[in-house]
Protein backbone atom coordinates (compact mmCIF):
# COMPACT_ATOMS: atom_id res chain seq x y z
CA UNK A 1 -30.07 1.86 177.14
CA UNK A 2 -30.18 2.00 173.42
CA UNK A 3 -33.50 -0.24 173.17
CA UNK A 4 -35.18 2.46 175.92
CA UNK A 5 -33.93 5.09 173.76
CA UNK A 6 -35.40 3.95 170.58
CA UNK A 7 -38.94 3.53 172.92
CA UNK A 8 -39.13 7.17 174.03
CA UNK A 9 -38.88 8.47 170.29
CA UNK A 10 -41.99 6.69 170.09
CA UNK A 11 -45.46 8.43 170.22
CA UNK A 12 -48.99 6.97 171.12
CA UNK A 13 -50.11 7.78 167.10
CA UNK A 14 -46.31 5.90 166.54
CA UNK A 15 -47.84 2.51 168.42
CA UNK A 16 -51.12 3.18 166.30
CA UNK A 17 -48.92 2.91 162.89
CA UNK A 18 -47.44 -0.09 164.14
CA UNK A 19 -50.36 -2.10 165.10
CA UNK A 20 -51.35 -0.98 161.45
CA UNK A 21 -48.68 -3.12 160.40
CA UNK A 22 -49.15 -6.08 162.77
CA UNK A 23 -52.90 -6.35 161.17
CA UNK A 24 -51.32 -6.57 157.65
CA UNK A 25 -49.18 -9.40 158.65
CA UNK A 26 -51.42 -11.42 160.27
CA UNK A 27 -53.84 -10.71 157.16
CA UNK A 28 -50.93 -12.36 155.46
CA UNK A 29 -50.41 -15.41 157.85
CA UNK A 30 -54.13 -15.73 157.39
CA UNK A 31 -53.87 -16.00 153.43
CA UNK A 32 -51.14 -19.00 154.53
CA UNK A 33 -53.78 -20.31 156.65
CA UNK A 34 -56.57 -20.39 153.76
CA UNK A 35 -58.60 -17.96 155.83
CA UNK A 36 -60.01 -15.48 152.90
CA UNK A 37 -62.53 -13.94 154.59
CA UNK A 38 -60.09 -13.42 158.07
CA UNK A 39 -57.76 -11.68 156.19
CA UNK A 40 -59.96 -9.49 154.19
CA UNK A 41 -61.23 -8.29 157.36
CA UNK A 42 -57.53 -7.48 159.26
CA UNK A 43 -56.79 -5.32 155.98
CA UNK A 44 -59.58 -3.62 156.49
CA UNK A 45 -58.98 -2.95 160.17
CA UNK A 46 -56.13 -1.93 159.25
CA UNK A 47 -57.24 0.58 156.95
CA UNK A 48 -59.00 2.24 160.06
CA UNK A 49 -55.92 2.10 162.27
CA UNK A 50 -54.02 3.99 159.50
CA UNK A 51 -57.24 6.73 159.34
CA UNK A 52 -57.08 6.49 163.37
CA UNK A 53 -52.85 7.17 164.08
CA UNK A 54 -53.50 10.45 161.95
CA UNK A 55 -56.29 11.71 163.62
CA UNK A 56 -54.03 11.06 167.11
CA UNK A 57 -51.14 12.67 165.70
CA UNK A 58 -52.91 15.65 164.60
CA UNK A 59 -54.11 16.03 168.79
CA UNK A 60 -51.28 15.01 170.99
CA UNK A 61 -47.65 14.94 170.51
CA UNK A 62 -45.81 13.85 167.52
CA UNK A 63 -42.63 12.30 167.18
CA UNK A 64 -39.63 12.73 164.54
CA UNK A 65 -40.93 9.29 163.48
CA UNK A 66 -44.60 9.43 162.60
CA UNK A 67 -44.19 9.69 159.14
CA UNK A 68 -41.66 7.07 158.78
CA UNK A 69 -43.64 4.81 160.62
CA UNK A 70 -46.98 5.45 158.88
CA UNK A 71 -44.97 4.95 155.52
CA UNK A 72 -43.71 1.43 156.81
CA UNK A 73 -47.11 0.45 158.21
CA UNK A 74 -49.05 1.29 155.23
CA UNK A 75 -46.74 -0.65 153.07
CA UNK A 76 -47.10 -3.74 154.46
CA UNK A 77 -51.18 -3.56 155.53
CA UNK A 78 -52.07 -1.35 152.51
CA UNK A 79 -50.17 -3.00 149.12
CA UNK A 80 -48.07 -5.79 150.20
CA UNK A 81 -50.89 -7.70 152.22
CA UNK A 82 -53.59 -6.67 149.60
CA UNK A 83 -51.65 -7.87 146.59
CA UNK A 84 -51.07 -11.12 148.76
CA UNK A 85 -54.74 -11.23 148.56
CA UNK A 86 -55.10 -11.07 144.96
CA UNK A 87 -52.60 -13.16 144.20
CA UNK A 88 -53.75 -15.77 146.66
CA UNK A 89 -57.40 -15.40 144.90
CA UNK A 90 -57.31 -15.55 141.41
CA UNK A 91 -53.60 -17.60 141.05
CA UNK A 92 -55.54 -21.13 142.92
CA UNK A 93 -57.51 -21.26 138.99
CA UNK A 94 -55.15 -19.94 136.91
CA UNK A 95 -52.47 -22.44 138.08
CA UNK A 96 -55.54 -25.52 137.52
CA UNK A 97 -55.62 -24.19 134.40
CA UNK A 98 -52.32 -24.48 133.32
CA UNK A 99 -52.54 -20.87 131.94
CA UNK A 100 -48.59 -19.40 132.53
CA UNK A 101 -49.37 -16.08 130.44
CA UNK A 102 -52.16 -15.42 132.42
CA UNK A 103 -50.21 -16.16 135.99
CA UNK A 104 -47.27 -13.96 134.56
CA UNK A 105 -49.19 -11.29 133.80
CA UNK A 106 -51.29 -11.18 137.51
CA UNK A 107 -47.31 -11.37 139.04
CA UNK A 108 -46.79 -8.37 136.56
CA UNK A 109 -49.66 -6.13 136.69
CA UNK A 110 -49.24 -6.76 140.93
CA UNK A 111 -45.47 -5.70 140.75
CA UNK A 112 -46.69 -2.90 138.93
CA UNK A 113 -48.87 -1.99 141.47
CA UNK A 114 -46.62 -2.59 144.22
CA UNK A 115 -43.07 -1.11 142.72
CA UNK A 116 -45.97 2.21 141.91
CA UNK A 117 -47.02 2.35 145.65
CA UNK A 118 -43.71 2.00 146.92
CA UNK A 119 -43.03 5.47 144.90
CA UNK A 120 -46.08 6.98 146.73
CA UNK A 121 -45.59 5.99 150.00
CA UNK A 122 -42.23 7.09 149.89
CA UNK A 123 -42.72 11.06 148.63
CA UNK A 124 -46.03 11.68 150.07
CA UNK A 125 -45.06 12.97 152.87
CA UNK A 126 -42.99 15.79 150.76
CA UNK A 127 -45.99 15.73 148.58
CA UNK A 128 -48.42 16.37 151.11
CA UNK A 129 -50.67 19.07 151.33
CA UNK A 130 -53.28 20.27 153.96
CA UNK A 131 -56.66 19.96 151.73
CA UNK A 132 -55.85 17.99 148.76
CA UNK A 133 -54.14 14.90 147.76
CA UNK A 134 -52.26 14.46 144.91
CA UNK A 135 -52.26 10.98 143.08
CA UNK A 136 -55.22 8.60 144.08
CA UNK A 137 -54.95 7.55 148.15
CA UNK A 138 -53.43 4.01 149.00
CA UNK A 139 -56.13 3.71 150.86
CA UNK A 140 -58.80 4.56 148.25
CA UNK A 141 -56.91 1.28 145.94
CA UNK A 142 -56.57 -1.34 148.53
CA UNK A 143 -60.14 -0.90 148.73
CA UNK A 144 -60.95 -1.41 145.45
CA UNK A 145 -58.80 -4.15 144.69
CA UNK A 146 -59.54 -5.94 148.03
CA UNK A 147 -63.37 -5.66 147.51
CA UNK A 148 -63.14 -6.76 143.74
CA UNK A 149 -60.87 -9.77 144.40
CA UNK A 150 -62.90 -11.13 147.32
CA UNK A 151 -65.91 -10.73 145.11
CA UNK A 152 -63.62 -12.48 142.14
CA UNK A 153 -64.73 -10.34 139.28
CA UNK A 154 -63.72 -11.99 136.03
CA UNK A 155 -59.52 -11.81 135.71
CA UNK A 156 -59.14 -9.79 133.05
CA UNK A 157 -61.41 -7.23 134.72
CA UNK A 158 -59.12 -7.07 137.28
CA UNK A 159 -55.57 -6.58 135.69
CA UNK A 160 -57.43 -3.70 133.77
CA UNK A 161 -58.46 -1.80 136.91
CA UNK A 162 -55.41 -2.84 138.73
CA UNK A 163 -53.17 -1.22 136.16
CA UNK A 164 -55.37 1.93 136.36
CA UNK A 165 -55.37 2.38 139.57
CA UNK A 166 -51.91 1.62 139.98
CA UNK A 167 -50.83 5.05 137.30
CA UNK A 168 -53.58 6.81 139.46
CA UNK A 169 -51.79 6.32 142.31
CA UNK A 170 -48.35 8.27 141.15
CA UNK A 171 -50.28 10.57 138.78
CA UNK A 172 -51.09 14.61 139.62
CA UNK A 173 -54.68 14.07 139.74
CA UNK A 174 -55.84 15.79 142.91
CA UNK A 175 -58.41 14.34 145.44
CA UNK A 176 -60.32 16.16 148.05
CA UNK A 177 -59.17 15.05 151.50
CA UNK A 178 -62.91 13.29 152.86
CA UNK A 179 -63.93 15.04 155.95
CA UNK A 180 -65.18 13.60 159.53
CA UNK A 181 -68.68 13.05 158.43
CA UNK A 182 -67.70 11.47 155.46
CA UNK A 183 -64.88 9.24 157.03
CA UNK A 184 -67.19 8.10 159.49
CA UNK A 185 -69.41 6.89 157.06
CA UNK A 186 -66.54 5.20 155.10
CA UNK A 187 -65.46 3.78 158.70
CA UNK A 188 -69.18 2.26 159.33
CA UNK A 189 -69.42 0.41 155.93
CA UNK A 190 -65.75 -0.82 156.45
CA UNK A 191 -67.19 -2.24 159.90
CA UNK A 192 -70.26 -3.43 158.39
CA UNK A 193 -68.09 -4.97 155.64
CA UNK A 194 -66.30 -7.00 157.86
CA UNK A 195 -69.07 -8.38 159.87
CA UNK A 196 -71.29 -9.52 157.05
CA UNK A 197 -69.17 -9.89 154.13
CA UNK A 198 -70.31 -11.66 151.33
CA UNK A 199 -74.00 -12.10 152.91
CA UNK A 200 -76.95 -10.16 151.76
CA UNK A 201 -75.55 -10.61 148.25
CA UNK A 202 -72.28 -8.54 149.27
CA UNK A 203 -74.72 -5.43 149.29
CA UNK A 204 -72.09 -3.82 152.00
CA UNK A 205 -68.95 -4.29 150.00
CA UNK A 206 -70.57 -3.22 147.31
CA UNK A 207 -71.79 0.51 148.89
CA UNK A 208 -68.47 0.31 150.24
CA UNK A 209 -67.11 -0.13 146.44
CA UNK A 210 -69.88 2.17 144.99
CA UNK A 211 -68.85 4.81 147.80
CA UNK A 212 -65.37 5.00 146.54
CA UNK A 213 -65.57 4.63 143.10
CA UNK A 214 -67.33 7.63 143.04
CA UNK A 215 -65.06 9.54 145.62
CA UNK A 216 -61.98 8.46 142.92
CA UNK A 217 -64.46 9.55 139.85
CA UNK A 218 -65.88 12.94 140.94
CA UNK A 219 -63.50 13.91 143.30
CA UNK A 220 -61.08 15.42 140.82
CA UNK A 221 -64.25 16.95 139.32
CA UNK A 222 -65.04 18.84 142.64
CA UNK A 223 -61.06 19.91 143.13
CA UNK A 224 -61.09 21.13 139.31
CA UNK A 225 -64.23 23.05 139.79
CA UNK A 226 -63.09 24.46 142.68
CA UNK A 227 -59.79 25.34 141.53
CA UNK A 228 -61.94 27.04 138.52
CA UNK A 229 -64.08 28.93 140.70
């Protein structure tokens, strides 16, 4: 009776957050597996079923749940699986190379990130607000460290940005909340992404990259402007 219980509390956006989950841990048994590219591509899905359970939420019915679940499915497909990723990327070479200080500080700069994102996740729903976010979006960062790992831009590169982003995300910066138009565009290069990867010379993941740098460069420039105005 219990376990039926515990399924009726359950909403169809609920099922949505959890298959948001399941992606990020097969992205994970993938990394196991050797299978870059594969996992890459179920964080990414994932990243659309997270954009998806919202958008069903906000038209059917909603359970005392949804934001619980959300929380829990973001942190596994959104920081846990994509600092997997890292780490699986860049610590193969630094191990060969014998180089502890620099595999101590990519274990650092990642708990950084992840012990930062574990703050987020768990006050943005008492953070949230209709138009605006405030901090840089999870989403926004697994991007860009998931596009700029699977590219392998030079290490130190990559702690830098890493450690920015990670302040960005708990910081009172506000972001413009993308509308349909602009999240279907984001939606088509994450497709596009996934089906071509690193062919073409990367040239989707890199509009994908391009696309939300700027979104996490301007966008506080819009909300200031408009908050000026």
């Amino acid at each position: 009776m219990l376990q039926k219980y515990m399924i009726k509390l359950l909403s169809i956006a609920d099922f949505i957050s959890i298959s948001n989950a399941i992606l990020g841990f097969l992205a994970i048994i993938m990394l196991f597996l050797n299978e870059i590219h594969y996992s890459f591509s179920l964080i990414l899905l994932a990243m659309i079923t997270d954009g998806i359970d919202g958008l069903v939420a906000r038209r059917t019915k909603h359970s005392n749940l949804g934001e619980y679940m959300e929380a829990m499915g973001d942190m596994i497909s959104l920081v846990i699986a994509p600092a997997l990723f890292v780490y699986q990327t860049y610590s193969k070479d630094i191990i060969i190379s014998n180089n502890n200080i620099q595999h101590l500080l990519l274990i650092l700069v990642l708990t950084i990130f992840l012990f930062f994102n574990i703050i987020r996740l768990s006050s943005f729903h008492i953070m949230k607000e209709k138009k605006i976010f405030i901090g840089l979006p999870a989403s926004a960062s697994t991007i860009i460290i998931l596009i700029i790992s699977y590219l392998k831009i030079e290490y130190i590169y990559l702690t830098i940005i890493l450690l920015i982003i990670s302040f960005m995300l708990i910081s009172n910066i506000r972001f413009p909340k993308p509308n349909h138009i602009i999240n279907l565009i984001a939606t088509a290069l994450i497709i596009i992404s996934i089906l071509i990867g690193k062919q073409f010379n990367g040239i989707a993941l890199l509009l994908l990259l391009v696309a939300i740098m700027i979104y996490s460069i301007l966008g506080p420039v819009y909300i200031y402007k408009i908050k000026k105005q």
